[in-house]
N, C-alpha and C. Protein backbone atom coordinates (compact mmCIF):
# COMPACT_ATOMS: atom_id res chain seq x y z
N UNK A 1 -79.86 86.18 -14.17
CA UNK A 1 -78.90 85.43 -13.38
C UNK A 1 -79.53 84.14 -12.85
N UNK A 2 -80.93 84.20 -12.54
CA UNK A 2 -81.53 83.02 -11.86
C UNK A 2 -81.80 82.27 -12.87
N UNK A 3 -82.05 82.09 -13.89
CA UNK A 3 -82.02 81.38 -15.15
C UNK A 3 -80.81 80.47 -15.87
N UNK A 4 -79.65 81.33 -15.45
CA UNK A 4 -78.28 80.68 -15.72
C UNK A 4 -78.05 79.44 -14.90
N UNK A 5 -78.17 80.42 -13.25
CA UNK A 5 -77.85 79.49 -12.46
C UNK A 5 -79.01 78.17 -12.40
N UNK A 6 -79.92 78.65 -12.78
CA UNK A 6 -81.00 77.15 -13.14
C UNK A 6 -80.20 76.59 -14.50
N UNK A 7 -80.04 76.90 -15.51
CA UNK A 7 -79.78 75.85 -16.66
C UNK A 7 -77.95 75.04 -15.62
N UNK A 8 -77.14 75.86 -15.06
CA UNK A 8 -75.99 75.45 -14.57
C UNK A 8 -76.56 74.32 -13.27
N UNK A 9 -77.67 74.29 -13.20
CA UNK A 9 -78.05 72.58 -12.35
C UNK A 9 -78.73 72.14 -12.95
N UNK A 10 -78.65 72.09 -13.71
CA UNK A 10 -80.22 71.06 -14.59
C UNK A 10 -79.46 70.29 -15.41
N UNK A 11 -78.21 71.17 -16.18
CA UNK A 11 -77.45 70.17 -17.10
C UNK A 11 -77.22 69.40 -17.09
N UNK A 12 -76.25 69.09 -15.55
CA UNK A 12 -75.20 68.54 -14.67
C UNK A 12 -76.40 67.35 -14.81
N UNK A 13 -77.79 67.62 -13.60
CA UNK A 13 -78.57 66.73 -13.50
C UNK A 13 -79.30 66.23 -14.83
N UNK A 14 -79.08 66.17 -15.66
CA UNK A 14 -79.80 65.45 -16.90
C UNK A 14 -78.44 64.99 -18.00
N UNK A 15 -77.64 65.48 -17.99
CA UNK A 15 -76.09 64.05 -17.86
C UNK A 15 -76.03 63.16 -17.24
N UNK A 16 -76.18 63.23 -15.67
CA UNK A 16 -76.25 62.54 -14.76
C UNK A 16 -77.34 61.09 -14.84
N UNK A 17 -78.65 62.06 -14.92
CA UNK A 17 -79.95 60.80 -15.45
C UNK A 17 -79.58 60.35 -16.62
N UNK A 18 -78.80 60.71 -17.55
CA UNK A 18 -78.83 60.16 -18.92
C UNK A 18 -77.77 58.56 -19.21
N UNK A 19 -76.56 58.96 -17.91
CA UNK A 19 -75.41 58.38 -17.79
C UNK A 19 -76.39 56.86 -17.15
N UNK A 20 -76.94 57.82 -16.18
CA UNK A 20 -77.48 56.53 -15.05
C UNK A 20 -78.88 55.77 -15.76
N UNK A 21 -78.92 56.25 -16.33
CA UNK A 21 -80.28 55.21 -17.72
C UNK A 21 -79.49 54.42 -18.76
N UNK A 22 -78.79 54.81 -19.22
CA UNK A 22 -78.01 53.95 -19.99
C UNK A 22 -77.11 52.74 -19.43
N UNK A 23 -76.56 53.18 -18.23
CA UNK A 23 -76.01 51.92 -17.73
C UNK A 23 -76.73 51.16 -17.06
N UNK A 24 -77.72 51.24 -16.79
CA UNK A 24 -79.03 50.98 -16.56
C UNK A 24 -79.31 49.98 -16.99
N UNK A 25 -80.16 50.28 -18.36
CA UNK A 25 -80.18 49.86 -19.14
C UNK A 25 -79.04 48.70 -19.85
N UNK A 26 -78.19 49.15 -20.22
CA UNK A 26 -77.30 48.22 -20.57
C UNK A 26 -77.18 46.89 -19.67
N UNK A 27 -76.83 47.52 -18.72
CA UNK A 27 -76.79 45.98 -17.69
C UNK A 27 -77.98 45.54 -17.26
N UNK A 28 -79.16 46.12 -17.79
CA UNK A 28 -80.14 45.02 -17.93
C UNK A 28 -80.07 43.81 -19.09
N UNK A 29 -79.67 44.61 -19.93
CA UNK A 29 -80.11 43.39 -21.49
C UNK A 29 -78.82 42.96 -21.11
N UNK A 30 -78.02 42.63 -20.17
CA UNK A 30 -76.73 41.91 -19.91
C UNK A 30 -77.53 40.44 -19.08
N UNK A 31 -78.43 41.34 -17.93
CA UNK A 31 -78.82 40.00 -17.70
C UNK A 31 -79.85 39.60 -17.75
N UNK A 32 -80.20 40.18 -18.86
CA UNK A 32 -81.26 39.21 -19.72
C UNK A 32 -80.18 38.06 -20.56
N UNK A 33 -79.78 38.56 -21.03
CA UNK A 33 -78.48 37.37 -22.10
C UNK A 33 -78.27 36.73 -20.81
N UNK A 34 -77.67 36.97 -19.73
CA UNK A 34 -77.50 35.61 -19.05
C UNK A 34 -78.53 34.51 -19.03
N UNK A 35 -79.81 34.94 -18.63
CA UNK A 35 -81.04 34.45 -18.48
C UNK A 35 -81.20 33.38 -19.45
N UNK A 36 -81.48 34.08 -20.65
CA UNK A 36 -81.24 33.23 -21.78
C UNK A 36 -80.06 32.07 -22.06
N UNK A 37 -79.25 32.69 -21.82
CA UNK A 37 -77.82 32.04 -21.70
C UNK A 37 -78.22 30.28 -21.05
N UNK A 38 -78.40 30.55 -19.93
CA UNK A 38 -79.04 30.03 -19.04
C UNK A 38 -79.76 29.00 -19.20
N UNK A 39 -80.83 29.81 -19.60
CA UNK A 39 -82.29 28.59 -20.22
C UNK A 39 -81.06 27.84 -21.70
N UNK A 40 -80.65 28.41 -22.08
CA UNK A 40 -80.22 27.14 -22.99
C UNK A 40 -79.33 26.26 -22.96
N UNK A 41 -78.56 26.53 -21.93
CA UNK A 41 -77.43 25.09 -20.85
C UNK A 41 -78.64 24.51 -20.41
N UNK A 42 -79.60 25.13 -19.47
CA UNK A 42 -80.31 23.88 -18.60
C UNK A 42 -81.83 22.80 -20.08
N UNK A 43 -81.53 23.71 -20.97
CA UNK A 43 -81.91 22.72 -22.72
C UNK A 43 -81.35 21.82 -22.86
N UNK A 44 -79.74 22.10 -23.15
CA UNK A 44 -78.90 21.06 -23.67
C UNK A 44 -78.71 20.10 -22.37
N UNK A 45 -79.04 20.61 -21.34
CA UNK A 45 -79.28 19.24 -20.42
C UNK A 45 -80.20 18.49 -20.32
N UNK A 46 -81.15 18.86 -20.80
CA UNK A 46 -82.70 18.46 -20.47
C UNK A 46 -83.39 18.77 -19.55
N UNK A 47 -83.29 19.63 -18.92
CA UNK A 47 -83.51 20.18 -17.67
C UNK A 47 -84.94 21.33 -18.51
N UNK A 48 -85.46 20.32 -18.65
CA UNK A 48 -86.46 21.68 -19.14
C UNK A 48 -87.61 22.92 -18.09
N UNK A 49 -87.65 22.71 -16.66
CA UNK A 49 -88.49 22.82 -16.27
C UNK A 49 -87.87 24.29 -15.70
N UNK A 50 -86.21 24.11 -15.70
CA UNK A 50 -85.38 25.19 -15.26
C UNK A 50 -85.35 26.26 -16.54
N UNK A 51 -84.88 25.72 -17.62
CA UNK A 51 -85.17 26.45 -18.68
C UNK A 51 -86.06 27.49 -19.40
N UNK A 52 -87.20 26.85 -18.71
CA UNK A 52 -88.69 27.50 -18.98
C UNK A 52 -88.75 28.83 -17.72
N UNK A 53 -88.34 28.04 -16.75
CA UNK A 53 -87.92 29.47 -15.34
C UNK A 53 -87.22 30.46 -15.95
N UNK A 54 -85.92 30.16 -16.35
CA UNK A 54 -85.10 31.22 -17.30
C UNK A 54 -85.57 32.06 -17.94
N UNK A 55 -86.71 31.63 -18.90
CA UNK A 55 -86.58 32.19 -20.11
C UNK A 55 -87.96 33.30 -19.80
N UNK A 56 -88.97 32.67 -18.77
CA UNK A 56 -90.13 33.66 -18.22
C UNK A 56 -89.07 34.65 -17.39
N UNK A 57 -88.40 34.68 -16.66
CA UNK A 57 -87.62 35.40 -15.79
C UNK A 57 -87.33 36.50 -16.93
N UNK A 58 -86.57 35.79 -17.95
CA UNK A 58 -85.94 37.05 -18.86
C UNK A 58 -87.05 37.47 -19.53
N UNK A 59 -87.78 37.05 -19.75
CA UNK A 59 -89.61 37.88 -20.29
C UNK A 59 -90.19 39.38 -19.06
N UNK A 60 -89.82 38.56 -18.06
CA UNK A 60 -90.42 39.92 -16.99
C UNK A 60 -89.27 40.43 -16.88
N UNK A 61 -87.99 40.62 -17.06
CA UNK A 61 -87.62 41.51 -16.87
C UNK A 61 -86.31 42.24 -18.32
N UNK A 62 -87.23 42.05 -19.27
CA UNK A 62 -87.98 42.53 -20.87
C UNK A 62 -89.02 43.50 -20.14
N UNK A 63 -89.78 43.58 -19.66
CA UNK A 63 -91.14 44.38 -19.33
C UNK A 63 -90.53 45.41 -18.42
N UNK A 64 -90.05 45.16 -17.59
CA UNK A 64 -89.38 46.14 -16.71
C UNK A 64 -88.16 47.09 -17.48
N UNK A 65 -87.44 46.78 -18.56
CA UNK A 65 -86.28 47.16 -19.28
C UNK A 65 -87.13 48.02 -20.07
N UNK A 66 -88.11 47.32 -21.38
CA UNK A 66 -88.50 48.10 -21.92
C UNK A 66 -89.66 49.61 -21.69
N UNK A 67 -89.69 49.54 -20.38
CA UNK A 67 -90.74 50.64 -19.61
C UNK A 67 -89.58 52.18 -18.96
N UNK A 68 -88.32 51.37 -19.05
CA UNK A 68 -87.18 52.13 -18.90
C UNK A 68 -86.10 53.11 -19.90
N UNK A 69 -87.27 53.12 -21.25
CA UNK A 69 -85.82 53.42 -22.32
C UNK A 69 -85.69 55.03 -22.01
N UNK A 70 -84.68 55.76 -22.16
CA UNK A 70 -84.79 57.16 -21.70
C UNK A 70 -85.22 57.92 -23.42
N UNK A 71 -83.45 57.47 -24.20
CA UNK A 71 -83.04 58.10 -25.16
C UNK A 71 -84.29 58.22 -26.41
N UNK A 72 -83.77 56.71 -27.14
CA UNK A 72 -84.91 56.46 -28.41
C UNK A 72 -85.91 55.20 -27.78
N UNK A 73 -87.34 55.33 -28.21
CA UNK A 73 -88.25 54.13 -28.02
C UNK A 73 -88.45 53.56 -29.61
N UNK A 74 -87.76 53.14 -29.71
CA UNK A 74 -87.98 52.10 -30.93
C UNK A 74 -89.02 50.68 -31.11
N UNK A 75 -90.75 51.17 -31.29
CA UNK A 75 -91.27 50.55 -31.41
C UNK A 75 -91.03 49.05 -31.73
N UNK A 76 -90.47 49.28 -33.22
CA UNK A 76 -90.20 48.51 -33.94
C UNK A 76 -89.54 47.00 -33.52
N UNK A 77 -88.39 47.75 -32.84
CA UNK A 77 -87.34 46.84 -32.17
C UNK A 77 -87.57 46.36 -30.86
N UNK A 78 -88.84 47.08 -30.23
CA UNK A 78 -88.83 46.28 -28.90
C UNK A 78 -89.76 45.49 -28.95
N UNK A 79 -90.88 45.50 -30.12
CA UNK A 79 -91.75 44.38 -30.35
C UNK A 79 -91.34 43.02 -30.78
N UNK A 80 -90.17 43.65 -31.35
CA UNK A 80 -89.27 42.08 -31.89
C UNK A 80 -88.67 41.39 -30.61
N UNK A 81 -88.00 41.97 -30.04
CA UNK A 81 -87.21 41.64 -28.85
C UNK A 81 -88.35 40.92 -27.72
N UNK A 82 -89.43 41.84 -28.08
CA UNK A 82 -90.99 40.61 -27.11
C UNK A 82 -91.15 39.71 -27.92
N UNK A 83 -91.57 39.04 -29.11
CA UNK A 83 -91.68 38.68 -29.80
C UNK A 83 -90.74 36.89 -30.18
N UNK A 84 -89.04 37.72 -29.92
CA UNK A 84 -88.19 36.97 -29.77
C UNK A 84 -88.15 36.18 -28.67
N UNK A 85 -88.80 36.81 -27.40
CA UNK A 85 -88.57 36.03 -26.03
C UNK A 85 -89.45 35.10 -25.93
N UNK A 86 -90.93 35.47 -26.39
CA UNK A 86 -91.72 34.92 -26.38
C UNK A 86 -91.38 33.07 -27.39
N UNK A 87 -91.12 33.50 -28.15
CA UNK A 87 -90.65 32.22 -29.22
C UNK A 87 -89.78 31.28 -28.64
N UNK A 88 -88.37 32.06 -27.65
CA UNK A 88 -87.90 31.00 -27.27
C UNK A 88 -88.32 30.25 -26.14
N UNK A 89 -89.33 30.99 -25.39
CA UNK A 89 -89.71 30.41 -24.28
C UNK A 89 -90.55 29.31 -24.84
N UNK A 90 -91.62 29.75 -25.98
CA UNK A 90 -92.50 28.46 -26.72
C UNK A 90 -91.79 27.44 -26.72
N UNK A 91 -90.27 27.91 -27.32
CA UNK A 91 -89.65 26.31 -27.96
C UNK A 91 -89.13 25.89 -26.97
N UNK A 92 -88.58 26.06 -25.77
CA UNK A 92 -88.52 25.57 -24.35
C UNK A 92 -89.34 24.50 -24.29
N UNK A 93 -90.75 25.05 -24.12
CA UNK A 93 -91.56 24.15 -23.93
C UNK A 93 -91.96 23.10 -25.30
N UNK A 94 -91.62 23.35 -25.99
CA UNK A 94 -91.93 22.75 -27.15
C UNK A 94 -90.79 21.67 -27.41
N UNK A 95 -89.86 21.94 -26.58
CA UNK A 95 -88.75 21.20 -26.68
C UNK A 95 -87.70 21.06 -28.27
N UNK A 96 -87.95 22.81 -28.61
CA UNK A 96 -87.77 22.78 -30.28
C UNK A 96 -85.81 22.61 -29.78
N UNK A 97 -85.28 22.37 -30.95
CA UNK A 97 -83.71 22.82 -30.95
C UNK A 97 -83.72 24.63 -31.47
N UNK A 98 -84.26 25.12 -32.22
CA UNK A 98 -84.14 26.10 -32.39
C UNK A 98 -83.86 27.23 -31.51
N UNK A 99 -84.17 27.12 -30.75
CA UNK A 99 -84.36 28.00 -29.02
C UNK A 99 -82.91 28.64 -29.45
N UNK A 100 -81.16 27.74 -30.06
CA UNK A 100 -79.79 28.34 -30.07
C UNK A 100 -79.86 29.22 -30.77
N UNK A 101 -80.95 29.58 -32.39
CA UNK A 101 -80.44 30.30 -32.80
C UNK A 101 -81.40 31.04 -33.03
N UNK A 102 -82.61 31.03 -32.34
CA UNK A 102 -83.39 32.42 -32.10
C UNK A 102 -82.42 32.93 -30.57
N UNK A 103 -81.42 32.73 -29.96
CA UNK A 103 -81.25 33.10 -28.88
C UNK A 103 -80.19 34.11 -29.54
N UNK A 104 -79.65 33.99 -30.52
CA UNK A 104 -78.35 34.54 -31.45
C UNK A 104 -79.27 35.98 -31.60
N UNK A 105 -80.46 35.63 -32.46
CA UNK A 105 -80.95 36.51 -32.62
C UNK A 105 -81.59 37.54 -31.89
N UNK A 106 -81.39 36.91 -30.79
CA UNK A 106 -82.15 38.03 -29.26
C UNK A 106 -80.49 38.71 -28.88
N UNK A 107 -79.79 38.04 -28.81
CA UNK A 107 -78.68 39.16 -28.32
C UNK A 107 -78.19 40.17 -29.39
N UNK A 108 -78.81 39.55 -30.63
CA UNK A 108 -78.21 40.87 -31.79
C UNK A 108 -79.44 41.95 -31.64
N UNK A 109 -80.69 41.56 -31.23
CA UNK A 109 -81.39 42.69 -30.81
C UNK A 109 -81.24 43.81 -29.70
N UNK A 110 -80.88 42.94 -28.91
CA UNK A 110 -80.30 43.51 -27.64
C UNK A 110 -79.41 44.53 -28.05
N UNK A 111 -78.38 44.19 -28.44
CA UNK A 111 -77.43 44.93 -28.77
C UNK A 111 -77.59 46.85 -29.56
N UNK A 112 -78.36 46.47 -30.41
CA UNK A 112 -79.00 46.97 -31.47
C UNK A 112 -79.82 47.96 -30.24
N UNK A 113 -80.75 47.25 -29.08
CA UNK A 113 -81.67 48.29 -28.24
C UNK A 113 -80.44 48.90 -27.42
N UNK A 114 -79.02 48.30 -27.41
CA UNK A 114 -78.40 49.56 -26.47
C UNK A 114 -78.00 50.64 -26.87
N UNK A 115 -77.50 50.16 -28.29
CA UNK A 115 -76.79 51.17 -29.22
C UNK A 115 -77.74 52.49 -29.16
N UNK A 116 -78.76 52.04 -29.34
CA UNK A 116 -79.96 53.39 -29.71
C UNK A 116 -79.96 53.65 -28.13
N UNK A 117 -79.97 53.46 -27.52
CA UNK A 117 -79.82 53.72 -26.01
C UNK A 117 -78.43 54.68 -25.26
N UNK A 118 -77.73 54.88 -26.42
CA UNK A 118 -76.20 54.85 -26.27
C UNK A 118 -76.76 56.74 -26.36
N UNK A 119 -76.16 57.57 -25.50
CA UNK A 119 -76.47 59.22 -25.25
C UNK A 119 -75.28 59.82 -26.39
N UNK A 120 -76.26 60.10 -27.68
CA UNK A 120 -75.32 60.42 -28.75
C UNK A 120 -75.93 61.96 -29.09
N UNK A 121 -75.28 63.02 -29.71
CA UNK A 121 -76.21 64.04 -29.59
C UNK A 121 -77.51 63.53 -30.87
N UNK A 122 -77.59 62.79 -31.80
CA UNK A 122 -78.53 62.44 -32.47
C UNK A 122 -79.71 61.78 -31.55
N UNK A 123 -79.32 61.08 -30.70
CA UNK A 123 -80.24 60.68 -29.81
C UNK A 123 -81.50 61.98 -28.73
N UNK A 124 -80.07 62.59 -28.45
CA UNK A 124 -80.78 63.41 -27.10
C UNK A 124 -81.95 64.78 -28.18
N UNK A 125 -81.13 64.83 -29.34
CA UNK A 125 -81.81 66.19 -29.71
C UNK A 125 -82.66 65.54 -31.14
């Protein structure tokens, strides 16, 4: 009986953490895309010094997101997603144009890290 009634609170509480990591999560890489978002209006203004703020901002909190994944840790994909931030922040400073469409390519990563983030039974088990 004490076993039941243990798995009948543990469930509840690990739905609960699973619900509250994912949205979590999600609305982090939300405002990371703003961030980014961001750094590339204050680009197309020339405002580079704001831009470069942006885009380190969305770098640290990349580090804080990816220290958070519950479900899947997808090596693969979160090295890209560092990888990606890192590049656009270079071209910030580099003053590249490219920064628009490596930024395309950071929100299709993003996306891609929620999905796997998303509490599917392939995920949990």
């Amino acid at each position: 009986m004490k076993r039941l009634t243990l798995c009948l609170i543990l469930i509840p509480l690990m739905i609960l953490f699973g619900a509250y990591a994912y949205f979590n999560c999600r609305e982090c890489a939300r405002e990371i895309k703003q961030e980014i978002r961001s750094a590339a209006e204050c680009f197309k203004k020339e405002d580079f010094n704001a831009a470069i703020e942006f885009s380190d901002k969305a770098i640290d909190m990349w580090h804080k997101l990816s220290d958070r994944t519950v479900f899947v840790e997808d090596i693969q994909n979160d090295i890209e997603i560092e990888m990606t931030l890192a590049r656009i922040s270079e071209m910030v400073k580099q003053r590249d144009d490219d920064i628009f469409e490596e930024s395309r390519v950071l929100f299709t990563l993003l996306d891609s890290f929620i999905d796997k983030q998303t509490p599917t039974l392939a995920n949990i088990f």
